[in-house]
C-alpha atoms as a PDB file:
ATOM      1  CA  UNK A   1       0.000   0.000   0.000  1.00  0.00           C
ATOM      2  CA  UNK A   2       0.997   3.561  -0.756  1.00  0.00           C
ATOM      3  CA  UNK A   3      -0.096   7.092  -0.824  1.00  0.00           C
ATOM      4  CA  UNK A   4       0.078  10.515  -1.601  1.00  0.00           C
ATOM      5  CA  UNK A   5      -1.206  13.506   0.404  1.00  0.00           C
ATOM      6  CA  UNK A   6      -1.948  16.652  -1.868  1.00  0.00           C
ATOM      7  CA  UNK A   7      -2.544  20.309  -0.777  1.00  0.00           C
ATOM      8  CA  UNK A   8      -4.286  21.989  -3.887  1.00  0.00           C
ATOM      9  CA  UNK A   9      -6.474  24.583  -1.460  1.00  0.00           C
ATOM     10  CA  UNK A  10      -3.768  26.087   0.709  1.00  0.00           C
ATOM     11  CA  UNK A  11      -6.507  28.668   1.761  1.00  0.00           C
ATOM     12  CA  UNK A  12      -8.165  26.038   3.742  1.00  0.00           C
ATOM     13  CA  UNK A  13      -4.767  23.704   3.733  1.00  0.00           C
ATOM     14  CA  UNK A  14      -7.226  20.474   3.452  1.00  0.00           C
ATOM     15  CA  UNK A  15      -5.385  17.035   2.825  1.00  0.00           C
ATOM     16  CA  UNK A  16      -6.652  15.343  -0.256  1.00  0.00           C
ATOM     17  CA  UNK A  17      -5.174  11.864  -0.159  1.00  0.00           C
ATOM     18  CA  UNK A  18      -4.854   9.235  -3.097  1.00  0.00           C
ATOM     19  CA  UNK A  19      -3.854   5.423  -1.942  1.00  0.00           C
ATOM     20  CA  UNK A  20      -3.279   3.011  -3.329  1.00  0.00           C
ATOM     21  CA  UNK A  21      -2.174  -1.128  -4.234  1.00  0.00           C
ATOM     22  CA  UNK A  22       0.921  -1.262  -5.731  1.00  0.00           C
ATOM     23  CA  UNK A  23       0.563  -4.103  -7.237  1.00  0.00           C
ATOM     24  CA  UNK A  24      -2.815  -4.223  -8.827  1.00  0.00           C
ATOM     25  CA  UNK A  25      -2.379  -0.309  -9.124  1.00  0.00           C
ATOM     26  CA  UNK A  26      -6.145   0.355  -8.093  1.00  0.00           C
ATOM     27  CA  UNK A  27      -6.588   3.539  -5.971  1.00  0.00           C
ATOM     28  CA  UNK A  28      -8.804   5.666  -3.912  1.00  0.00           C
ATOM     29  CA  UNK A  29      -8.852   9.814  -4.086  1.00  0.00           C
ATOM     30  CA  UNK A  30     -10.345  11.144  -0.678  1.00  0.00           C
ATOM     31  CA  UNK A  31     -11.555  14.943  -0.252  1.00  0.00           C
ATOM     32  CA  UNK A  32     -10.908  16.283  -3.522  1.00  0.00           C
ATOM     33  CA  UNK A  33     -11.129  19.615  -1.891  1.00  0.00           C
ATOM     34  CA  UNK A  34     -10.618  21.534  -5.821  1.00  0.00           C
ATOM     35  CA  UNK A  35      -9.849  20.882  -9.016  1.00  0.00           C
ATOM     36  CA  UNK A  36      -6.209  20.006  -9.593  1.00  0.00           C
ATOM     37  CA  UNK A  37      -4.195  18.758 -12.624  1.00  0.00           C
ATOM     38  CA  UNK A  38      -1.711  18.377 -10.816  1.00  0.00           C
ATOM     39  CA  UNK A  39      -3.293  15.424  -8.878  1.00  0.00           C
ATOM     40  CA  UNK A  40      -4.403  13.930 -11.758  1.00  0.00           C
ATOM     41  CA  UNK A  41      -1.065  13.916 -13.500  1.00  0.00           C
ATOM     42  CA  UNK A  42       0.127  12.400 -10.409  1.00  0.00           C
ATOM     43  CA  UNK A  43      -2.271   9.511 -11.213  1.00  0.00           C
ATOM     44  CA  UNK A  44      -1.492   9.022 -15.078  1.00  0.00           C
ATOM     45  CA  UNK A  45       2.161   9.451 -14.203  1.00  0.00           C
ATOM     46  CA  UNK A  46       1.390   6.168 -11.993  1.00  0.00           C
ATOM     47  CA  UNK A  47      -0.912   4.503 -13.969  1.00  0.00           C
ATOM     48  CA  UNK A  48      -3.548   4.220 -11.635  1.00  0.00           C
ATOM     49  CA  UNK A  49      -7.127   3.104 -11.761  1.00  0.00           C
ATOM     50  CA  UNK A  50      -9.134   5.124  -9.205  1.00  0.00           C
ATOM     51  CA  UNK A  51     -12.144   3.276  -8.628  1.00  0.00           C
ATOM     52  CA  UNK A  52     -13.762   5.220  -5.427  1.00  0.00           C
ATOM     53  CA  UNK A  53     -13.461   9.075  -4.795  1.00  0.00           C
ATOM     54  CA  UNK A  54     -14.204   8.797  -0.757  1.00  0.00           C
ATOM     55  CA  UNK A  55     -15.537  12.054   1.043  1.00  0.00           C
ATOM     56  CA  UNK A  56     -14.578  11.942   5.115  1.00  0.00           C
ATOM     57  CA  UNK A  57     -17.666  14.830   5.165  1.00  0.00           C
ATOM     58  CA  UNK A  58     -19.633  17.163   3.138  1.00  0.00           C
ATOM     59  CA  UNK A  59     -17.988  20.335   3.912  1.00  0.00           C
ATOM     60  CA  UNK A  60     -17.076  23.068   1.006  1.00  0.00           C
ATOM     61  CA  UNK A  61     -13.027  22.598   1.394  1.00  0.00           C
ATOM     62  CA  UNK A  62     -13.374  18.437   1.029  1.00  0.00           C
ATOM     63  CA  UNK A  63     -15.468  18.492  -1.994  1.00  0.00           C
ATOM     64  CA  UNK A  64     -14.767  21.348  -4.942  1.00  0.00           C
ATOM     65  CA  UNK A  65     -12.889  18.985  -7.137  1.00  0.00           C
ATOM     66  CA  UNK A  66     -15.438  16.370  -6.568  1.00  0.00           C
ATOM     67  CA  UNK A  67     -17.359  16.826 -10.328  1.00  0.00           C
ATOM     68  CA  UNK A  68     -13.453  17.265 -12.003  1.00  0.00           C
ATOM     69  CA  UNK A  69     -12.176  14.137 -10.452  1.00  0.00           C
ATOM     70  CA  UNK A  70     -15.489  12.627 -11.321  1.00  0.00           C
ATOM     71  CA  UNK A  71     -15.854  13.311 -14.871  1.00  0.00           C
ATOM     72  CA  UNK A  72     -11.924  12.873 -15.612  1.00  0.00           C
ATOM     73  CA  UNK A  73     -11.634   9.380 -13.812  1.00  0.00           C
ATOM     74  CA  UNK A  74     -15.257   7.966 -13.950  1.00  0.00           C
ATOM     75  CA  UNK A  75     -14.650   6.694 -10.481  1.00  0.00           C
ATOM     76  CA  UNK A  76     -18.085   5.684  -8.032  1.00  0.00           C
ATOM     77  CA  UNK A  77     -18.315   8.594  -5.823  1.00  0.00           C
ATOM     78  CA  UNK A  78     -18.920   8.139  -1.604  1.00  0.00           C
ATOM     79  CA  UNK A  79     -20.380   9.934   1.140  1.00  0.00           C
ATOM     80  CA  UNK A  80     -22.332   8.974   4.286  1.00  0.00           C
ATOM     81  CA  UNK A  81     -26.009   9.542   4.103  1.00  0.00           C
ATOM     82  CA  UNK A  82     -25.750  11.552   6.631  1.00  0.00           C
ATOM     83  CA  UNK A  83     -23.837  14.581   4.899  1.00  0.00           C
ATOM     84  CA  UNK A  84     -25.611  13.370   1.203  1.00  0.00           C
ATOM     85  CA  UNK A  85     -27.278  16.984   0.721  1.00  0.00           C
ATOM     86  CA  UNK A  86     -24.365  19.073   1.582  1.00  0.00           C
ATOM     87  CA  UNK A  87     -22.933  17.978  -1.624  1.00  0.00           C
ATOM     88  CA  UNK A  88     -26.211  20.179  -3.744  1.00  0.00           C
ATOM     89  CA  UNK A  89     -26.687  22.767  -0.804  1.00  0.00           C
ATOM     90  CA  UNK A  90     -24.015  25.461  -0.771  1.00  0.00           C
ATOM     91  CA  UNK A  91     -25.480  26.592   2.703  1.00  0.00           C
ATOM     92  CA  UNK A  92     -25.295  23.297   4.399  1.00  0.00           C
ATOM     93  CA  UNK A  93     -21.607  22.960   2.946  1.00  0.00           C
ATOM     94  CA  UNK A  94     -20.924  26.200   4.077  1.00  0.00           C
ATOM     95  CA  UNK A  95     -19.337  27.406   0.770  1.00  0.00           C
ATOM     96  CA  UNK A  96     -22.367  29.971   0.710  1.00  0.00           C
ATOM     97  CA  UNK A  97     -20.557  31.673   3.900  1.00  0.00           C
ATOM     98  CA  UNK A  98     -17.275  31.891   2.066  1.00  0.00           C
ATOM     99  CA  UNK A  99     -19.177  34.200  -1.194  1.00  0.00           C
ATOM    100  CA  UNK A 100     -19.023  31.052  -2.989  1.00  0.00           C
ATOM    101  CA  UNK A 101     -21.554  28.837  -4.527  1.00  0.00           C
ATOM    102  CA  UNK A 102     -20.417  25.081  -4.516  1.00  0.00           C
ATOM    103  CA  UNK A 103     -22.554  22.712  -5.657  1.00  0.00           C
ATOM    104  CA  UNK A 104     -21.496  19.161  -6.559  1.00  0.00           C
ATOM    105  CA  UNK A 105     -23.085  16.438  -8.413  1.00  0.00           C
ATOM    106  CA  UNK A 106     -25.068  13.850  -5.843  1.00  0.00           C
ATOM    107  CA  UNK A 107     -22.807  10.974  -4.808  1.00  0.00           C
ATOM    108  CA  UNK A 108     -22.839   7.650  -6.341  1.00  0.00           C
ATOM    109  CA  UNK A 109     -23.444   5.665  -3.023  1.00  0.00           C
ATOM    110  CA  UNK A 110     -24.023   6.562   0.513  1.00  0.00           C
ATOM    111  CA  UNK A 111     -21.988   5.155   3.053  1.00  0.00           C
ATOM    112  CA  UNK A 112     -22.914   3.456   5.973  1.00  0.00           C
ATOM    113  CA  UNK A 113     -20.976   2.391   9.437  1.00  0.00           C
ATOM    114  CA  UNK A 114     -19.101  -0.794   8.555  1.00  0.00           C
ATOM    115  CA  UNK A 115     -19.431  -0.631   4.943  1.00  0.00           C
ATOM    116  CA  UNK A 116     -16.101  -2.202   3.159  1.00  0.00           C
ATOM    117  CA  UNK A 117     -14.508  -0.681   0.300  1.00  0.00           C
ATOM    118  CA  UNK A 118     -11.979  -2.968  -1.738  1.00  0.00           C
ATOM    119  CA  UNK A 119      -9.059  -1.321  -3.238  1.00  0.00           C
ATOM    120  CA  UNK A 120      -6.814  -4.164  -4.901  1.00  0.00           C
ATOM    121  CA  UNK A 121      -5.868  -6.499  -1.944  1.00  0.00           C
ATOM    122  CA  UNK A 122      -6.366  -3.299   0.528  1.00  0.00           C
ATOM    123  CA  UNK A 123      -9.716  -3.493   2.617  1.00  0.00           C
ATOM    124  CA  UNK A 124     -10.997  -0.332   3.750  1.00  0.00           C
ATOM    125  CA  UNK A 125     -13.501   0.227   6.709  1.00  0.00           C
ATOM    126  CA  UNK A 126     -15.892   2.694   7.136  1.00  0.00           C
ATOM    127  CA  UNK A 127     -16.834   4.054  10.428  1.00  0.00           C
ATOM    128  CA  UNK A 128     -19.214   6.957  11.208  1.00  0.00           C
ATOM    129  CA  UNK A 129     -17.940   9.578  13.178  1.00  0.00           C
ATOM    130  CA  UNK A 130     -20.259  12.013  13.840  1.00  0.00           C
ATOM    131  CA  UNK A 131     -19.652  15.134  15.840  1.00  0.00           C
ATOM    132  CA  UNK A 132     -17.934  17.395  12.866  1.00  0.00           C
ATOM    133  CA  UNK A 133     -20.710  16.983  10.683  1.00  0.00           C
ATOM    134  CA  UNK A 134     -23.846  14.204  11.206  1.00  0.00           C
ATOM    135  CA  UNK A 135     -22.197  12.227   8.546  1.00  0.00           C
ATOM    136  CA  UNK A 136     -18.518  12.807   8.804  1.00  0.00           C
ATOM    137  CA  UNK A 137     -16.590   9.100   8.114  1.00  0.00           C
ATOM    138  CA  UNK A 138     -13.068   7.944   8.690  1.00  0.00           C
ATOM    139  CA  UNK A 139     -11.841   5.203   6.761  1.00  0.00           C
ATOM    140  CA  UNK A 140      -9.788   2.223   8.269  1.00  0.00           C
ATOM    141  CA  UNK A 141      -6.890  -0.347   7.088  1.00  0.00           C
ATOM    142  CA  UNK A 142      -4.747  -2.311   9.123  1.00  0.00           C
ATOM    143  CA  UNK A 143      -2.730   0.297   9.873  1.00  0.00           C
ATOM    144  CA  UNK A 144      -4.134   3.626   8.855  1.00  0.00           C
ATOM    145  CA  UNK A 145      -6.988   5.557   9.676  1.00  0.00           C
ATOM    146  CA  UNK A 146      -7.631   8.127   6.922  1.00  0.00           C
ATOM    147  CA  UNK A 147      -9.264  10.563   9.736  1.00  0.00           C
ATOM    148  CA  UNK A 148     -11.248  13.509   8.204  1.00  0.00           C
ATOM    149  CA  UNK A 149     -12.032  16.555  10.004  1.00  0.00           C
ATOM    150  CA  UNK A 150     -12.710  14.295  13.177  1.00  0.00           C
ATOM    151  CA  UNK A 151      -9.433  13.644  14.606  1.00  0.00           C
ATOM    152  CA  UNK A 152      -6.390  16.155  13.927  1.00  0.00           C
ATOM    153  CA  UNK A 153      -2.496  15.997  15.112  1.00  0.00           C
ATOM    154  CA  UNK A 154      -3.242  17.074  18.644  1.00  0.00           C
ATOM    155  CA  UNK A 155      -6.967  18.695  17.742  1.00  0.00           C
ATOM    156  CA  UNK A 156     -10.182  17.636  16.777  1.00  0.00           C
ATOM    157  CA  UNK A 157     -12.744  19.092  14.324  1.00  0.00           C
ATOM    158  CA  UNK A 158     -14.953  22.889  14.971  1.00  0.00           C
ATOM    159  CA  UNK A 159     -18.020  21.943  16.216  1.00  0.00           C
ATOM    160  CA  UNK A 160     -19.412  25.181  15.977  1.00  0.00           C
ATOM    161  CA  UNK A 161     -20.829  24.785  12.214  1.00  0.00           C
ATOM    162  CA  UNK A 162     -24.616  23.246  12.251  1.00  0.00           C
ATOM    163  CA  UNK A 163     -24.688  20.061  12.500  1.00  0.00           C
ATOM    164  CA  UNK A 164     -21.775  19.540  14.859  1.00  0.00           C
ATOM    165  CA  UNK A 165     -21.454  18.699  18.730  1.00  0.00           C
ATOM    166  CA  UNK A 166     -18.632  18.922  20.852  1.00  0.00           C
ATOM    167  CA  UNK A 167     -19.609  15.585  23.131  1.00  0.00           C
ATOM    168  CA  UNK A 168     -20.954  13.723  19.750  1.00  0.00           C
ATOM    169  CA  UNK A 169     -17.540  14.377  18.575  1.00  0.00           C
ATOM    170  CA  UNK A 170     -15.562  13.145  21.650  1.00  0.00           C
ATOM    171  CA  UNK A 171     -17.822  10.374  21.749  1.00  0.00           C
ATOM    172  CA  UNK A 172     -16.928   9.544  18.243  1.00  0.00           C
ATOM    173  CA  UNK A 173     -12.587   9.793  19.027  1.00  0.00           C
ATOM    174  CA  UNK A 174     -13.071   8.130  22.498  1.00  0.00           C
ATOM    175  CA  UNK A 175     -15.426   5.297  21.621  1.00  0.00           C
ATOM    176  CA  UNK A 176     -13.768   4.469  18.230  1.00  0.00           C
ATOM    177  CA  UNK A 177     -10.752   5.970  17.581  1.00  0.00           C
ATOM    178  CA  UNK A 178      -8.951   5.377  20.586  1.00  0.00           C
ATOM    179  CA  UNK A 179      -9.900   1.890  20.639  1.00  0.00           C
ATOM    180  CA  UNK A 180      -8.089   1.106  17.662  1.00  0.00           C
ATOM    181  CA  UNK A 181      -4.317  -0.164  17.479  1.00  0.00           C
ATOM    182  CA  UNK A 182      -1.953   2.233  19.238  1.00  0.00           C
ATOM    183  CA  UNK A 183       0.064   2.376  16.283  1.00  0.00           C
ATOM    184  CA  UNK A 184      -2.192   2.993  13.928  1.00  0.00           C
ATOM    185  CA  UNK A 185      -1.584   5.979  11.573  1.00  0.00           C
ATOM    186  CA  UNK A 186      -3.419   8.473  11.397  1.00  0.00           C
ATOM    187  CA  UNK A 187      -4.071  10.990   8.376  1.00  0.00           C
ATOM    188  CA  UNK A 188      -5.825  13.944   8.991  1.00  0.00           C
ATOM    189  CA  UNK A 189      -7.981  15.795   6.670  1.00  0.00           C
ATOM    190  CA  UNK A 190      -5.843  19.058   7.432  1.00  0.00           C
ATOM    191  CA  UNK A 191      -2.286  19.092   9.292  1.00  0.00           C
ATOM    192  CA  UNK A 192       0.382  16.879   9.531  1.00  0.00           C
ATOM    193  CA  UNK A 193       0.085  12.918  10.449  1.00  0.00           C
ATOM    194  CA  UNK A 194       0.172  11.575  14.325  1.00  0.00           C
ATOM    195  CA  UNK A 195      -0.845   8.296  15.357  1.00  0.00           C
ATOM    196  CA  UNK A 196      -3.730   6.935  17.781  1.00  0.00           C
ATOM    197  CA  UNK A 197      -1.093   6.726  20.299  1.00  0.00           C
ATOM    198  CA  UNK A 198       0.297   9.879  20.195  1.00  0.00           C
ATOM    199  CA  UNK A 199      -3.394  11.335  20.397  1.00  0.00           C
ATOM    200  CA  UNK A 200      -4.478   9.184  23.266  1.00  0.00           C
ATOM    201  CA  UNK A 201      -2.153  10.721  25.565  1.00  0.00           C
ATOM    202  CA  UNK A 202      -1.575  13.858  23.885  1.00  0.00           C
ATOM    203  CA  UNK A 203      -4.370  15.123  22.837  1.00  0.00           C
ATOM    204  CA  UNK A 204      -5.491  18.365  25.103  1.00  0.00           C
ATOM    205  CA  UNK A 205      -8.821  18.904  23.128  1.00  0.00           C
ATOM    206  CA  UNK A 206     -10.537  15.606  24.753  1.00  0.00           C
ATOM    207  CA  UNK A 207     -10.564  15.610  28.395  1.00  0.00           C
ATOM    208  CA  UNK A 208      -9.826  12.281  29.404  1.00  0.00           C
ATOM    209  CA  UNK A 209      -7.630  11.434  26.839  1.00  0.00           C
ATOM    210  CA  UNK A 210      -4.499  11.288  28.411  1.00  0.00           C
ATOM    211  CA  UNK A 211      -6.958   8.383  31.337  1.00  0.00           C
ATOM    212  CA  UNK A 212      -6.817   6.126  28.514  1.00  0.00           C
END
């Protein structure tokens, strides 16, 4: 397994992530947060076949290159239910609030907790994390969480858009995040990477963290 983290919105500094197998060459793009050739040379350069684009949450800054990725790459395109009208609502994806207007085509599936997504010989788990948005997702291997806006290096998401609450949120890290493998990786969806063990007992955003 491999990957590549891309910052194409430095505005909003948001992670967009491709990963992929290596040997089958099959990959995933998550948060396409805007249109980017640059990503997609990346992926002809590499000869990859992006079969999902994955969205951790509906928000404006994970999802503007969602219709270019889309219509260059004819991948099946993935959000939680939960955050499925954020994607044609540039209110409820806040982009409205930021004098702009994006509005994305409707996803091709809607995610659900414990859905699996195949990628080559790479399983990925989704699992609902709710507490950024009512539909934010992370996305689980072995050994890396791809973490959205829930779980940052040594912060967690705003809760103060609609739609968010601070104790959802913590329930969502405590109850399952921090029950996964200590050295799991973790890949926020803005920031630099950390690990669940680092935020366990580092973390000063969740007050019983460093109990665990």
């Amino acid at each position: 397994m491999k990957y590549q983290i891309f910052n194409v919105l430095p505005e909003y500094g948001t992670n967009t992530i491709l990963l992929w197998d290596q040997d089958t060459l099959d990959a995933i793009l998550f948060d396409p947060s805007a249109p980017a050739q640059s990503i997609l040379d990346f992926i002809i350069e590499k000869k990859l076949n992006v079969k999902y684009i994955a969205l951790t949450h509906g928000h404006a800054d994970h999802i503007g290159g969602l219709d270019f990725f889309k219509n260059k790459l004819k991948a099946t395109t993935l959000i939680h239910s939960e955050d499925a009208e954020m994607l044609i609502d540039s209110k409820k994806n806040l982009s409205a609030f930021m004098g702009q207007d994006v509005v994305v085509a409707q996803a091709d599936r809607k995610l659900t907790e414990g859905d699996i997504l195949t990628i080559g010989s790479i399983k990925l788990k989704v699992i609902h994390t709710p507490g950024h948005t009512r539909g934010g997702v992370c996305f689980l291997t072995d050994s890396l969480l791809i973490s959205g806006d829930t779980l940052f290096q040594l912060s967690i998401g705003r809760t103060d858009f609609p739609g968010g609450n601070y104790e959802t949120l913590k329930n969502s890290v405590v109850n399952k995040l921090f029950v996964l493998a200590d050295e799991t990786k973790v890949i926020p969806g803005h920031g630099a990477e950390t690990s669940i063990e680092i935020e366990k007992v580092e973390n000063p955003f969740l007050g019983i963290a460093s109990k665990i």
